[in-house]
C-alpha atoms as a PDB file:
ATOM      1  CA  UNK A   1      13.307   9.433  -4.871  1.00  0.00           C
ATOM      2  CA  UNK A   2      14.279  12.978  -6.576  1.00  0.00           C
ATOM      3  CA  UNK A   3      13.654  16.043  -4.592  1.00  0.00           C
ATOM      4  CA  UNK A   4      11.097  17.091  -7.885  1.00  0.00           C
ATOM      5  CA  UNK A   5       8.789  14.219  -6.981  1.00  0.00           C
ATOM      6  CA  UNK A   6       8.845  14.348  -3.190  1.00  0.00           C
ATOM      7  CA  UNK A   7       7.215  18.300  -4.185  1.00  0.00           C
ATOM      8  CA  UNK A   8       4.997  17.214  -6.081  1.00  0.00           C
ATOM      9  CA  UNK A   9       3.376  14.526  -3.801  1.00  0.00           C
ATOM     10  CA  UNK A  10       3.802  17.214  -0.963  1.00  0.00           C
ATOM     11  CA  UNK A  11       1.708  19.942  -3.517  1.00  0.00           C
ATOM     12  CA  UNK A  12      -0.626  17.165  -3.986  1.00  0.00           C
ATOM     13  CA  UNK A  13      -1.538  17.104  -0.581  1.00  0.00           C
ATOM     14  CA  UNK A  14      -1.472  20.885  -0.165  1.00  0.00           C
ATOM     15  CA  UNK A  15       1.764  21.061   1.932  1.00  0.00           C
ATOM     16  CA  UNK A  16       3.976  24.044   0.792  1.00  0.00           C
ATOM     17  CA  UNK A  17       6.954  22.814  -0.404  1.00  0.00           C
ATOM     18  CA  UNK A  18       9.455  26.444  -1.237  1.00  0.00           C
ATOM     19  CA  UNK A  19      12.559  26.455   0.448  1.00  0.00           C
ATOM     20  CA  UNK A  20      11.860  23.483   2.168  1.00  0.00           C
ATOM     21  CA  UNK A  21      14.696  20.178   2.337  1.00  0.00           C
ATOM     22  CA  UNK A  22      13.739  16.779   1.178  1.00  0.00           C
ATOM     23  CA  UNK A  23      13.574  15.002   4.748  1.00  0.00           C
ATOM     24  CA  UNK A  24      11.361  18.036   5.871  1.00  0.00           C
ATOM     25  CA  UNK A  25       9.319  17.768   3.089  1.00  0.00           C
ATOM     26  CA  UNK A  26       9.088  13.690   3.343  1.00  0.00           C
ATOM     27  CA  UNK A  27       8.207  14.433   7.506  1.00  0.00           C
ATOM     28  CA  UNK A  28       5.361  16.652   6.289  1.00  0.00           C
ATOM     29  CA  UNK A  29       3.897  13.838   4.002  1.00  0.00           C
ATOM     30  CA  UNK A  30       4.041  11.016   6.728  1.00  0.00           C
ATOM     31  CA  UNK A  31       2.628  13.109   9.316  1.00  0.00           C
ATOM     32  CA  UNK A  32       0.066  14.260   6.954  1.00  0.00           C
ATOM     33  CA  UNK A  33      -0.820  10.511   5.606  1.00  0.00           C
ATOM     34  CA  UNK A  34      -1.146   9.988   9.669  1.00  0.00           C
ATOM     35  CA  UNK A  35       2.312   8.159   9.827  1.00  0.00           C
ATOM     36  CA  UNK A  36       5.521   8.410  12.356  1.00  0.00           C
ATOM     37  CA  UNK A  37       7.545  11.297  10.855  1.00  0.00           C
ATOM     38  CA  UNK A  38      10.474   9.132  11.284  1.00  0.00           C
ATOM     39  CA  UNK A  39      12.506   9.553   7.923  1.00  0.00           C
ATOM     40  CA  UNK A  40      16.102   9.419   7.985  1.00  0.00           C
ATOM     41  CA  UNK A  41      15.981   7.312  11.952  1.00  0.00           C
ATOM     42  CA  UNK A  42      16.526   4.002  10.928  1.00  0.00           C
ATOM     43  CA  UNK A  43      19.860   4.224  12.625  1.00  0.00           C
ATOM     44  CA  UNK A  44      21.861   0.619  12.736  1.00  0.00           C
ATOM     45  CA  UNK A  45      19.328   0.021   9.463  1.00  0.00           C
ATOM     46  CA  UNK A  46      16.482  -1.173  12.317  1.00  0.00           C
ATOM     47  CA  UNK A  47      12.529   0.009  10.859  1.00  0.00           C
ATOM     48  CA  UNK A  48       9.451  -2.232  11.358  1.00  0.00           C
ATOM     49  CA  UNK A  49       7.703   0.090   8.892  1.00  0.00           C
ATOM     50  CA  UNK A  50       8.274  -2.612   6.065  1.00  0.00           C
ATOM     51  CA  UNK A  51       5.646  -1.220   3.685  1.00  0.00           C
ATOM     52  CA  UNK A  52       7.318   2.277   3.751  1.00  0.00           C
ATOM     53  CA  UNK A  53       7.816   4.554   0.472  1.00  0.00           C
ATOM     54  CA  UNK A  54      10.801   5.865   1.675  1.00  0.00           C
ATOM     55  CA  UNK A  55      12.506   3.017   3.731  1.00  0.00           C
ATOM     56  CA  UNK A  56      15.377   2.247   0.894  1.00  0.00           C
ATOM     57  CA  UNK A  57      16.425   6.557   0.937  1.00  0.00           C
ATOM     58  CA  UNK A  58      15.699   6.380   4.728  1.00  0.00           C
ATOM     59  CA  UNK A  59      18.471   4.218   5.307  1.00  0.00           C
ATOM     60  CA  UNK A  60      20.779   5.820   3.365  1.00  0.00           C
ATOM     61  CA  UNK A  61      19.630   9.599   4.680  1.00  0.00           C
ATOM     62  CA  UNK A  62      19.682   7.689   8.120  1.00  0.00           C
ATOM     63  CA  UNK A  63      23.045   6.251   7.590  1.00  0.00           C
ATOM     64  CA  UNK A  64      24.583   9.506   5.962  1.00  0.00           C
ATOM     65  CA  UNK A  65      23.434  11.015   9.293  1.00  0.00           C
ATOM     66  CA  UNK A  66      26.136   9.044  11.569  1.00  0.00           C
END
């Protein structure tokens, strides 16, 4: 997802989104939503969050991470 969605979703929700990275910004959503701030984790591609916005650009921010 671009970086220009993930702020507006985060504006949305009343989360301030200036000078702020996308996996920061995506942490602040799911803790917000009352999820596991667990973007960019998956490491080894493992996540039993199937239903997840964010799981296909998790596992590559996860992956980019090793």
């Amino acid at each position: 997802m671009k970086l220009e969605s993930i702020r507006d979703m985060a504006k949305l929700r009343g989360l301030q989104t200036s000078r702020r990275a996308k996996a920061d910004l995506i942490k602040s959503i799911q803790r917000h939503e009352g999820n596991f701030d667990c973007y960019a984790t998956a490491y080894a591609g493992v996540c039993d969050q199937n239903g997840c916005l964010w799981r296909e650009d998790c596992f590559a921010a996860a992956k980019a991470r090793e």
